[in-house]
N, C-alpha and C. Protein backbone atom coordinates (compact mmCIF):
# COMPACT_ATOMS: atom_id res chain seq x y z
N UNK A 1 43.91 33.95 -11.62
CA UNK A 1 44.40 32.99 -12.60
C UNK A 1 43.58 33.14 -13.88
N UNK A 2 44.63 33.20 -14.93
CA UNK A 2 43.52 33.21 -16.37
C UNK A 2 43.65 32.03 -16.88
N UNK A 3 42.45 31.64 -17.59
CA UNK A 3 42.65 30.40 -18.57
C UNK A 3 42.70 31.14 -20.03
N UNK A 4 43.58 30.14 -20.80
CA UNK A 4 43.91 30.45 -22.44
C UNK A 4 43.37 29.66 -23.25
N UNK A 5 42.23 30.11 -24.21
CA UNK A 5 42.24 29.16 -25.47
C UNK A 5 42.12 29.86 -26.66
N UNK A 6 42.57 28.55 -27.31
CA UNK A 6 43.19 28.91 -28.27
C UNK A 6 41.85 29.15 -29.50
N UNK A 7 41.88 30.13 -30.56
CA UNK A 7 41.14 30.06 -31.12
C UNK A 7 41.70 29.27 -33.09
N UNK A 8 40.57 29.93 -33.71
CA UNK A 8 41.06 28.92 -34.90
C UNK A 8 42.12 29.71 -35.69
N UNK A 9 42.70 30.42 -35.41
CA UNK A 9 44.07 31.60 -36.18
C UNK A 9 44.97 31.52 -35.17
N UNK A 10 45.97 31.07 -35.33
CA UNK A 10 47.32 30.84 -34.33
C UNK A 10 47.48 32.19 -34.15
N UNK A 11 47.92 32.39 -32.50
CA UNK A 11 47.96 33.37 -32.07
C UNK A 11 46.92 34.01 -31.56
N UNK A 12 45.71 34.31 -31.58
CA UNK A 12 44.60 34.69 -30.84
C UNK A 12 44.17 33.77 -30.15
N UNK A 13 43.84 34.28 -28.61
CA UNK A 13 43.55 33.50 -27.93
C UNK A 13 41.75 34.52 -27.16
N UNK A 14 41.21 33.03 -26.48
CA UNK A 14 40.25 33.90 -25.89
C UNK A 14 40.50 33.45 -24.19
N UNK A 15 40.43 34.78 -23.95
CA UNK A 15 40.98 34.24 -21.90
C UNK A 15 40.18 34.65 -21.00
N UNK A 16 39.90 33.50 -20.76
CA UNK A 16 38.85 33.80 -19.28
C UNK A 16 39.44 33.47 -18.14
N UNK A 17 39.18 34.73 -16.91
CA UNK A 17 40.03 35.43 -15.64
C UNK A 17 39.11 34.47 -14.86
N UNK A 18 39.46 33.51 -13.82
CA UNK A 18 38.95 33.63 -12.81
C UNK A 18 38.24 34.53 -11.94
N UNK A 19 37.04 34.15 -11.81
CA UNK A 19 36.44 35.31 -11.04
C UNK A 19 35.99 34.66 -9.91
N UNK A 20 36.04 35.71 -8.88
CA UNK A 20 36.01 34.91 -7.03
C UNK A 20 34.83 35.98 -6.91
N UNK A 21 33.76 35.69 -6.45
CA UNK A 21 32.45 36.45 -6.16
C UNK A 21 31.93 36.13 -4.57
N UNK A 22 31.19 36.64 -3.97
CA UNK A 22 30.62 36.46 -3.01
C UNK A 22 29.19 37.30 -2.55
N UNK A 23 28.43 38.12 -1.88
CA UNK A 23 27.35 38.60 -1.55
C UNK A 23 27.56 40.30 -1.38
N UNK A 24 29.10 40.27 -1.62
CA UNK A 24 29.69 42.05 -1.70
C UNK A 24 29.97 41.83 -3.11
N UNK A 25 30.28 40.89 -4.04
CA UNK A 25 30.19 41.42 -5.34
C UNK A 25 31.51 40.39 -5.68
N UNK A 26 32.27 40.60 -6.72
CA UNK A 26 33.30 40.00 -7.31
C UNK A 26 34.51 40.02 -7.41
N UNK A 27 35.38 39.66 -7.72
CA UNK A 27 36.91 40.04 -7.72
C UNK A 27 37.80 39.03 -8.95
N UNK A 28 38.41 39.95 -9.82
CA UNK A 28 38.89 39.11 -10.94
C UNK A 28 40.40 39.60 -11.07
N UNK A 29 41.19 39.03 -11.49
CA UNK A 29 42.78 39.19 -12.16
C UNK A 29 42.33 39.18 -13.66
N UNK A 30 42.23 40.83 -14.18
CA UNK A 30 42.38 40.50 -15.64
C UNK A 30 43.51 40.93 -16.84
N UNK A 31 44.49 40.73 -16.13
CA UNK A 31 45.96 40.69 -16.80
C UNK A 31 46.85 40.08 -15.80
N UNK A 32 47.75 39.16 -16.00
CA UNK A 32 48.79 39.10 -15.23
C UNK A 32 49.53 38.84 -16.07
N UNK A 33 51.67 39.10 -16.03
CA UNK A 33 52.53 38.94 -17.07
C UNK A 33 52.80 37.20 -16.64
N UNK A 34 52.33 36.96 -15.28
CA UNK A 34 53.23 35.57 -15.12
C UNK A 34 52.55 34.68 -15.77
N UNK A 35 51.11 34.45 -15.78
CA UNK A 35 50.24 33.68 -16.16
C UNK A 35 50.53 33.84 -18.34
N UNK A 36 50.97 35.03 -18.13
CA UNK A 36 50.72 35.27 -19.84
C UNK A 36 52.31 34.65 -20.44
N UNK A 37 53.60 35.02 -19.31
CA UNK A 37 54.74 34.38 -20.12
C UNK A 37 54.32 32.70 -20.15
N UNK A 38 53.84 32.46 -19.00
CA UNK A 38 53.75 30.76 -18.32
C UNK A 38 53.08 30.27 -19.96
N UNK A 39 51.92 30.97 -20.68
CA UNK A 39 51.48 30.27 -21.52
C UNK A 39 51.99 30.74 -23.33
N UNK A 40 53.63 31.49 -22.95
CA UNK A 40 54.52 31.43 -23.99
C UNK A 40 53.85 32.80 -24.73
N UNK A 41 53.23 33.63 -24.06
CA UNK A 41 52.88 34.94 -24.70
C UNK A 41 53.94 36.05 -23.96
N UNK A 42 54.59 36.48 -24.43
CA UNK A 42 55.62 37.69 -24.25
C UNK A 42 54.93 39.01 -24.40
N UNK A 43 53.99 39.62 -24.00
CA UNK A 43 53.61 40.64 -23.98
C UNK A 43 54.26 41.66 -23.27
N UNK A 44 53.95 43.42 -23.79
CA UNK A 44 54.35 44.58 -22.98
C UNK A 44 53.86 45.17 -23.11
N UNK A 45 52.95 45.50 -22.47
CA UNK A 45 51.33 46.46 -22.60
C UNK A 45 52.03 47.96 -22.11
N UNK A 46 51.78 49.24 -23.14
CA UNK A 46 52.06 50.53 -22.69
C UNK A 46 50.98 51.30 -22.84
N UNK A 47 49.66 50.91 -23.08
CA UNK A 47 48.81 51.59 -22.81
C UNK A 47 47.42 51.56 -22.97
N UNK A 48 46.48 51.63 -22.10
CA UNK A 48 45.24 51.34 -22.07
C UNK A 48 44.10 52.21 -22.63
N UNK A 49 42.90 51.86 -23.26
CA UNK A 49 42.23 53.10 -23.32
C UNK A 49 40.75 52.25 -23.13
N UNK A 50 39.84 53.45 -23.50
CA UNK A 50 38.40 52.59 -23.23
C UNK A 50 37.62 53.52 -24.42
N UNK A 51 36.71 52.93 -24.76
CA UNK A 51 35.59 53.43 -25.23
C UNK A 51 34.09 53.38 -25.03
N UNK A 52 32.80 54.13 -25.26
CA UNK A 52 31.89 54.28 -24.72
C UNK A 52 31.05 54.18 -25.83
N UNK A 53 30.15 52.87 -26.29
CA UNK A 53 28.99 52.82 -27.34
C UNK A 53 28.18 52.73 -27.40
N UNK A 54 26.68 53.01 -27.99
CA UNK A 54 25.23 52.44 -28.11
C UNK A 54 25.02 51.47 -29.07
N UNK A 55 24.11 50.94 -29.01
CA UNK A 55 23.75 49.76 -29.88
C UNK A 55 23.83 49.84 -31.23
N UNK A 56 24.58 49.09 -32.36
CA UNK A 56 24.60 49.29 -33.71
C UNK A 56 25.98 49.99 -34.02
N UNK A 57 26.64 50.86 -32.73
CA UNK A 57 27.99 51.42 -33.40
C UNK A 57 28.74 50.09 -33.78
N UNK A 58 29.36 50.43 -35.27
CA UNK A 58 30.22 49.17 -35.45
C UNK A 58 31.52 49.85 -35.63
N UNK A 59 32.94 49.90 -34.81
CA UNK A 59 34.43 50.37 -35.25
C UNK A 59 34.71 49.26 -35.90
N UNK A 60 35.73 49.54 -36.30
CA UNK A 60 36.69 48.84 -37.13
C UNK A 60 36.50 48.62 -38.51
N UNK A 61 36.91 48.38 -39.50
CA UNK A 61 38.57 47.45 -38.54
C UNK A 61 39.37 48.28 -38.72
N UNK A 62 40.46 48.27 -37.43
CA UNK A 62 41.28 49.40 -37.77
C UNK A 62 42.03 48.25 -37.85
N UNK A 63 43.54 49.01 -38.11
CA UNK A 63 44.93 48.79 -37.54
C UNK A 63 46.08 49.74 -37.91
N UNK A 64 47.19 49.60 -37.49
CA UNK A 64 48.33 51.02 -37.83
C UNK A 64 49.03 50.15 -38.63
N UNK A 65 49.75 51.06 -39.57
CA UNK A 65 49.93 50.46 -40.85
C UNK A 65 51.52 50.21 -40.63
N UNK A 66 52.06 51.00 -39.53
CA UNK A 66 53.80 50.96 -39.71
C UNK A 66 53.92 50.28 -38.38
N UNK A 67 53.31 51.03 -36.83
CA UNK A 67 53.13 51.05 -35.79
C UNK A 67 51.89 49.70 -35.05
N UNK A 68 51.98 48.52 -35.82
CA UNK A 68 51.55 47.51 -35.50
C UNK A 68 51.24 47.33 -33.91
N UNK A 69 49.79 47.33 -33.11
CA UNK A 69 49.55 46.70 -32.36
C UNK A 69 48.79 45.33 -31.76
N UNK A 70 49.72 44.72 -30.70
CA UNK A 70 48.57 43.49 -29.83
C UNK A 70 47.84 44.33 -29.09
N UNK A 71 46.53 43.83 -29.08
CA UNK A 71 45.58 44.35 -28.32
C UNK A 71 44.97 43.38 -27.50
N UNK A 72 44.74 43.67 -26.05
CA UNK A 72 44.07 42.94 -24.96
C UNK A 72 42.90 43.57 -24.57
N UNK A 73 41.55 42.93 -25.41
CA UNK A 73 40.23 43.60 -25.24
C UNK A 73 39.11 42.68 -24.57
N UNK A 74 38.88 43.27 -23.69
CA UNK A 74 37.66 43.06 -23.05
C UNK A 74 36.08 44.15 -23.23
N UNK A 75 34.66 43.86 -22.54
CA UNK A 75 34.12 44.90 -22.11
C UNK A 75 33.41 44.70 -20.72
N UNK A 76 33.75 46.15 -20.16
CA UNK A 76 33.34 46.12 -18.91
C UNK A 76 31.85 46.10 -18.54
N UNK A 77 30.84 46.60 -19.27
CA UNK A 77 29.61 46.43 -19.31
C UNK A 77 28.65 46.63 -20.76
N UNK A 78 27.88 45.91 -21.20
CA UNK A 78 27.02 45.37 -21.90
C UNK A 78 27.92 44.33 -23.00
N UNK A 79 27.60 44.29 -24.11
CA UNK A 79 28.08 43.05 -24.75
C UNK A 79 28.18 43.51 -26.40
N UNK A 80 29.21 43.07 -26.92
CA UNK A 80 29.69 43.01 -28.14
C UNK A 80 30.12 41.92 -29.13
N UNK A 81 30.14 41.88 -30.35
CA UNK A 81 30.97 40.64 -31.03
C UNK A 81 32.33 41.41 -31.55
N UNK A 82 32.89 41.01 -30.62
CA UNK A 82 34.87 41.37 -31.33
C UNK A 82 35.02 40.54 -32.15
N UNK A 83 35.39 41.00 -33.12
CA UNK A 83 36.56 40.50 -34.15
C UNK A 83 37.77 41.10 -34.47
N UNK A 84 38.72 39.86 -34.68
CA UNK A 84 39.81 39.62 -35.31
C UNK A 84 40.19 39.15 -36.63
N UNK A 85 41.28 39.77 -38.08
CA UNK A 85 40.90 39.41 -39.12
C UNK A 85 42.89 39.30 -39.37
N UNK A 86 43.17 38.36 -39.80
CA UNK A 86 44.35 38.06 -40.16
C UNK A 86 44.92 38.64 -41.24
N UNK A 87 46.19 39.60 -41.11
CA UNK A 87 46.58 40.18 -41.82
C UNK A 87 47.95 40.26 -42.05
N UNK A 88 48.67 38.71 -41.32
CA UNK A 88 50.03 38.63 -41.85
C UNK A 88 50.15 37.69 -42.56
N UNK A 89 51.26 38.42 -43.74
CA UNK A 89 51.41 37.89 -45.19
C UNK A 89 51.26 36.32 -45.19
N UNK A 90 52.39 35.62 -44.42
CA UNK A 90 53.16 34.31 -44.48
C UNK A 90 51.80 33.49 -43.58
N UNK A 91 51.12 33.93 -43.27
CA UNK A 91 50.08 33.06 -42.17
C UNK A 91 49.41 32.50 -43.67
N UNK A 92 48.98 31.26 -42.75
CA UNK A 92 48.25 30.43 -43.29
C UNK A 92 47.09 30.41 -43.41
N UNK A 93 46.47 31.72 -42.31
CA UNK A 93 44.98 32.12 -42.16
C UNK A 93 45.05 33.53 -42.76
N UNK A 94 46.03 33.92 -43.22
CA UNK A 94 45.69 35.54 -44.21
C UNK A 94 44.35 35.60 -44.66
N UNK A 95 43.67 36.71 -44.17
CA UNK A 95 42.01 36.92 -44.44
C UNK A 95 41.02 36.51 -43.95
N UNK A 96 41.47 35.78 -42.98
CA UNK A 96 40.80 34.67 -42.37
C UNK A 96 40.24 35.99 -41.10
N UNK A 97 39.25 35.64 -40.24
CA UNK A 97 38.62 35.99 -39.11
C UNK A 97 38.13 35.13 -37.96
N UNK A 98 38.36 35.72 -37.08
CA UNK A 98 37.95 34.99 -35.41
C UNK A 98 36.83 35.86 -35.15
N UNK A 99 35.66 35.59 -34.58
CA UNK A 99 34.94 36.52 -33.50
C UNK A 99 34.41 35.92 -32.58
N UNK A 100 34.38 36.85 -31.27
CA UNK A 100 33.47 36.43 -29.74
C UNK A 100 32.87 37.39 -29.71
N UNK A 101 32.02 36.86 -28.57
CA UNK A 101 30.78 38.14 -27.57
C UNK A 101 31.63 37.34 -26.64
N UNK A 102 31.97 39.37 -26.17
CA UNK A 102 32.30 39.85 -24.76
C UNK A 102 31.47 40.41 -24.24
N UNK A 103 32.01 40.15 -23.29
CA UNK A 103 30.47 40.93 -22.47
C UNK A 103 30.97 40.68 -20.84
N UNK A 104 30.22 42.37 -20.58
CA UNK A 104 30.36 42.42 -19.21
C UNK A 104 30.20 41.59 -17.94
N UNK A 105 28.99 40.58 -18.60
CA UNK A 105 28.95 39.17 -17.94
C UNK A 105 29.57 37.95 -18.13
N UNK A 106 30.25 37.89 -19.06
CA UNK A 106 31.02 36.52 -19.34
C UNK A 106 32.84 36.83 -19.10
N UNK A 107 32.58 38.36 -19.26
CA UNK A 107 34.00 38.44 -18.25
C UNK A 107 35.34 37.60 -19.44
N UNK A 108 34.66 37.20 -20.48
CA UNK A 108 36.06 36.87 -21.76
C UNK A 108 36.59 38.06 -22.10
N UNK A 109 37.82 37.66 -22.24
CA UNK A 109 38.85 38.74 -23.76
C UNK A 109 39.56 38.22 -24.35
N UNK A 110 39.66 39.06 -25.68
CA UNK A 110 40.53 38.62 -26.74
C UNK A 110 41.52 38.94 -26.87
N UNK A 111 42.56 38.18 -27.08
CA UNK A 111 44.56 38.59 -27.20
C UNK A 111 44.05 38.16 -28.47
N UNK A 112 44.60 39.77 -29.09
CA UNK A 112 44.65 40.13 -30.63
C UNK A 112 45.83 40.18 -30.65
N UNK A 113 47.06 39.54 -31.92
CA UNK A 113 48.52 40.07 -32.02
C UNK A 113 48.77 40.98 -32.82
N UNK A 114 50.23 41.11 -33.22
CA UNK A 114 50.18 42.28 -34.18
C UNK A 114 49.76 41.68 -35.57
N UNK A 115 49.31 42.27 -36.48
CA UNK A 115 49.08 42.09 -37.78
C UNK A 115 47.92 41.56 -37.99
N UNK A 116 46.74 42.12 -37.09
CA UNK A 116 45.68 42.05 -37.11
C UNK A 116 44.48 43.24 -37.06
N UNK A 117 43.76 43.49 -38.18
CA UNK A 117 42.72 44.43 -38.11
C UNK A 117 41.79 44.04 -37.26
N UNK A 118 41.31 44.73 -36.50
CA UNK A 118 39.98 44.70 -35.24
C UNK A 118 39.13 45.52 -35.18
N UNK A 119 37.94 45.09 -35.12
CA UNK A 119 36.65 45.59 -34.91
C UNK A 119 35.68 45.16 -33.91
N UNK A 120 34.25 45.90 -33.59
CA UNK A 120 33.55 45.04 -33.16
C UNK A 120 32.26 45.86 -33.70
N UNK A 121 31.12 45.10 -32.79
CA UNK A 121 30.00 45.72 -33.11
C UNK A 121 28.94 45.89 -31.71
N UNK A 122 28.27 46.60 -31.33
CA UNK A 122 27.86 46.67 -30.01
C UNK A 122 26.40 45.96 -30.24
N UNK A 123 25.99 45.00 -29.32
CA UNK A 123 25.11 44.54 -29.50
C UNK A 123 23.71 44.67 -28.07
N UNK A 124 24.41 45.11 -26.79
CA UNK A 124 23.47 45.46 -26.20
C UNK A 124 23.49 46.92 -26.46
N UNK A 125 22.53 47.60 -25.17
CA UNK A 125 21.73 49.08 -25.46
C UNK A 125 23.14 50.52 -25.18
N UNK A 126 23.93 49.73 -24.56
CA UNK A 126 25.14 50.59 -24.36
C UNK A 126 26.11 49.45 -23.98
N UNK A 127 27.54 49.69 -24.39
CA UNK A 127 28.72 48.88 -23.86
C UNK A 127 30.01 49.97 -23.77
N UNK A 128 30.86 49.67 -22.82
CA UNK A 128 32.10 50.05 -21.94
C UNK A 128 32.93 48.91 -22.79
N UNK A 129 33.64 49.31 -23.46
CA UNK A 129 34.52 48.47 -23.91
C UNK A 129 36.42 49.06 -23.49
N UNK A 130 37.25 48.09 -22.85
CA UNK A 130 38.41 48.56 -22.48
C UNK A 130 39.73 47.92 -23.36
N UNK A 131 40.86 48.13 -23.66
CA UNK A 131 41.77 47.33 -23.87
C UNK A 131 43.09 48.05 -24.14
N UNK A 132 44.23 47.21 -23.73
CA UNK A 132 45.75 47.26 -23.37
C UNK A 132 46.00 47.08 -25.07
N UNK A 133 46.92 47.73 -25.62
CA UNK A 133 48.00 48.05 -26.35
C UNK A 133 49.48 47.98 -26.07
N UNK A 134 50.07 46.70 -27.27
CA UNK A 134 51.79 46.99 -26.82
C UNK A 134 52.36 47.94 -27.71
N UNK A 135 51.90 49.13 -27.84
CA UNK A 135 52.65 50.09 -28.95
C UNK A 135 51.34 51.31 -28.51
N UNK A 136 51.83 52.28 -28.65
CA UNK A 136 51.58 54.09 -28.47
C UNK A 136 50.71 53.70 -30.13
N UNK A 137 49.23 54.74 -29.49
CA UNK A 137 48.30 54.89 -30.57
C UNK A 137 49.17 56.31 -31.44
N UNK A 138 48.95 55.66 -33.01
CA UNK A 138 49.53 57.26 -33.95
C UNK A 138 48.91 57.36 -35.02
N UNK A 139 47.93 58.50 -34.69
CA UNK A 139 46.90 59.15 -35.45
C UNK A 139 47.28 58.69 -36.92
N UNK A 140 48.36 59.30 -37.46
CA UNK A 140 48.97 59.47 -39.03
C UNK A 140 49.10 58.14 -39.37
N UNK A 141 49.13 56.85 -38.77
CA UNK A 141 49.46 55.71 -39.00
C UNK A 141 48.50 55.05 -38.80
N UNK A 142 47.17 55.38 -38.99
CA UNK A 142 45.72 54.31 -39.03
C UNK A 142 45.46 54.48 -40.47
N UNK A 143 44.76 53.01 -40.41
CA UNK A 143 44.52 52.38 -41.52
C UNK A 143 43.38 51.57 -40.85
N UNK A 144 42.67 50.64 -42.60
CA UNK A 144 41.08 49.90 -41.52
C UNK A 144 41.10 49.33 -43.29
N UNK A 145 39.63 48.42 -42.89
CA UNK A 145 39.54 47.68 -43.88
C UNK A 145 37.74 47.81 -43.70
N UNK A 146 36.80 47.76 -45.04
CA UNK A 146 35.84 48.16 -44.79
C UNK A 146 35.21 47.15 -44.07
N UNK A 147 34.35 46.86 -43.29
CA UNK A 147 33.57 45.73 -42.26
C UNK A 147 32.77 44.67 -43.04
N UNK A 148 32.44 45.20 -43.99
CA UNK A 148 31.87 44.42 -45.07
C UNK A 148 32.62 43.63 -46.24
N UNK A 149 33.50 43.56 -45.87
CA UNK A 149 34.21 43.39 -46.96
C UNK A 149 33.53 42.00 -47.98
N UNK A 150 33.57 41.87 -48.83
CA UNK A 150 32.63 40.22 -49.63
C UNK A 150 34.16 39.12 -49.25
N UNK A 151 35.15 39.71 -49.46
CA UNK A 151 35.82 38.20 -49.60
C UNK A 151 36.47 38.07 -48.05
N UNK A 152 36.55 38.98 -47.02
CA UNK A 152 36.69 38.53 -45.75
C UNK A 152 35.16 37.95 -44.69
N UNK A 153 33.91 37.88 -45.67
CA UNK A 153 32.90 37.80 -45.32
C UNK A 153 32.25 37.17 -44.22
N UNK A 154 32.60 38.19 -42.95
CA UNK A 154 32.39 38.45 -41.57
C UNK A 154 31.02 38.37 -41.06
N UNK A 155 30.38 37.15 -40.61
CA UNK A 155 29.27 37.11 -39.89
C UNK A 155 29.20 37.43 -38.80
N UNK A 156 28.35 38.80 -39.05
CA UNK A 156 28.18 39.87 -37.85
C UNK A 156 26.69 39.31 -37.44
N UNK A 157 26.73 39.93 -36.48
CA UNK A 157 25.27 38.89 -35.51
C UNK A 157 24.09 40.23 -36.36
N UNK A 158 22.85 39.24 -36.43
CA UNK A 158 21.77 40.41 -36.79
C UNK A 158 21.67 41.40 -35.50
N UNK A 159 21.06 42.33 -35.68
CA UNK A 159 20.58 42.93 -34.47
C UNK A 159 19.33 43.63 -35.20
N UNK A 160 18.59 44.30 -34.06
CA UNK A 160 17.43 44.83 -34.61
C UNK A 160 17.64 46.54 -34.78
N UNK A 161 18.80 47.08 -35.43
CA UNK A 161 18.42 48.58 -36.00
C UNK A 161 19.93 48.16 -36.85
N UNK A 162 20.14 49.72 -37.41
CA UNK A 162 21.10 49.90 -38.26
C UNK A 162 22.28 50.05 -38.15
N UNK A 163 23.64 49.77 -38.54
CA UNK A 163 24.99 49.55 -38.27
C UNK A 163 25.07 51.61 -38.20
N UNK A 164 25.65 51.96 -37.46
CA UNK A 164 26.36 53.14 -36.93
C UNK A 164 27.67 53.16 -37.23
N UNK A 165 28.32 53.72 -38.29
CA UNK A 165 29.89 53.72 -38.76
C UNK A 165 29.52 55.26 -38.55
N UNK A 166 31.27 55.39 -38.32
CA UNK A 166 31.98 57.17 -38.42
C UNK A 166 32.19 56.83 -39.80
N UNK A 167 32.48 58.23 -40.33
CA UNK A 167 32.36 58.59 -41.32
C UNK A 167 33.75 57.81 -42.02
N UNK A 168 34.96 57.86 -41.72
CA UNK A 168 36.15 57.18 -41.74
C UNK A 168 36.12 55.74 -41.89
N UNK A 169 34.99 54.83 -41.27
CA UNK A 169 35.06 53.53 -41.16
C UNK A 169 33.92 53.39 -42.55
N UNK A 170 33.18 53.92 -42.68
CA UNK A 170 32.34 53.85 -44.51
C UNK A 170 33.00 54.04 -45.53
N UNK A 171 34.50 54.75 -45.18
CA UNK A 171 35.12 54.59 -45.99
C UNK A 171 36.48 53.84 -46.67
N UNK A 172 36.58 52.94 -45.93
CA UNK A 172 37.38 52.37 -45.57
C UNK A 172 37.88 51.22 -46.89
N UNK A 173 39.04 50.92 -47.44
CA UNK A 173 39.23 49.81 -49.14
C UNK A 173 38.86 48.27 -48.48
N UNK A 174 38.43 47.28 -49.33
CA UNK A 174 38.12 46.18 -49.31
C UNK A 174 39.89 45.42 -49.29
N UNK A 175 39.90 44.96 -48.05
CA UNK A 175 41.77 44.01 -48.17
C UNK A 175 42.47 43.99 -49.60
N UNK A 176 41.35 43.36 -50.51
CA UNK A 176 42.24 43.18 -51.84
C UNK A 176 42.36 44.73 -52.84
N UNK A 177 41.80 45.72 -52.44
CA UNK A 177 42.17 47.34 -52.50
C UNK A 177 43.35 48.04 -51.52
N UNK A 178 43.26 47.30 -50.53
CA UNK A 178 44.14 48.17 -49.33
C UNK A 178 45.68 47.58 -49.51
N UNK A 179 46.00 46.42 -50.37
CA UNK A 179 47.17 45.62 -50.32
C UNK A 179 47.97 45.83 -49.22
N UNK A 180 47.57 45.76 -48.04
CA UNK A 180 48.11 45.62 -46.65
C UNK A 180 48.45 44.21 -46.20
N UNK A 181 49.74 44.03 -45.88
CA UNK A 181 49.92 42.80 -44.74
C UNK A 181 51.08 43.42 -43.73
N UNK A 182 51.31 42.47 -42.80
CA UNK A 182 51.84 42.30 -42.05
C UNK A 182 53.13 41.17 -41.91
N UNK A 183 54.49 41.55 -41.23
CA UNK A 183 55.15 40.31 -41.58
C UNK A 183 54.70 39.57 -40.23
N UNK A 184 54.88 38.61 -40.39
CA UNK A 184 54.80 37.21 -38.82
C UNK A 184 55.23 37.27 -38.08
């Protein structure tokens, strides 16, 4: 069973899975469609991927510019601050941002929808980060917004060394350069 809450941008939610543990270890449900229509989310996840980070890598923010995805992100071991940054036109939170720490121990994730740029930043010594996509990743159709941006001004947790960007994510336009939205 998952629980849903709601965060402060309609439409993102943060969901925590029941977890059943015992002295052999744990057992969690961390997707189900019944639990997700029951709480009026229509999702169709076609594909999963994972990634592998050290401390200070920061992705994002991506998103596909034609090929819009929801993303269902968790991490499987060490801990991160995900964010979410609102990027459809007609919303009332346009520019606006959500963030959590996930983490392999708190066992949360974030339902990101479409028309949202996402990032995170790794905050323990290594993290396993996983998540479901309702739309096929397409190379030619990424887009991102730089992490820093001043007027989406994203409080990223301190940590003690230096932010780690690919070369692609340093370069990335400030929202009011990228004139990107999303419709609702």
């Amino acid at each position: 069973m998952l629980s849903f809450e709601k965060t402060s941008i309609d439409g993102v939610y943060i969901i925590t899975p029941k977890v059943f543990g015992d002295n052999r270890g744990y057992f969690m449900e961390t997707y189900s469609e019944k639990d997700f229509k029951e709480n009026g989310l229509n999702y169709t996840f076609v594909q999963d991927n994972q990634s592998s980070s050290t401390k200070g890598v920061l992705r994002g923010l991506h998103f596909q510019k034609n090929h819009p995805q929801a993303k269902l992100v968790r991490v499987l071991n060490g801990e991160v601050f995900d964010v979410a940054v609102d990027l459809r036109k007609d919303s009332s939170t346009y520019g606006k941002w959500v963030g959590v720490n996930l983490s392999g121990e708190n066992k949360k994730q974030l339902l990101i929808p479409r028309g949202f740029a996402h990032g995170f930043l790794v905050l323990s010594e290594t993290a396993e980060f996983a998540y479901k996509c309702d739309d096929f990743y397409h190379p030619e159709d990424e887009g991102g917004i730089i992490y820093n941006d001043p007027d989406i001004n994203i409080e990223w947790p301190e940590i003690d060394c230096n932010h780690i960007l690919s070369e692609k994510d340093q370069k990335h336009p400030t929202l009011a350069k990228s004139k990107i939205t999303f419709e609702r």
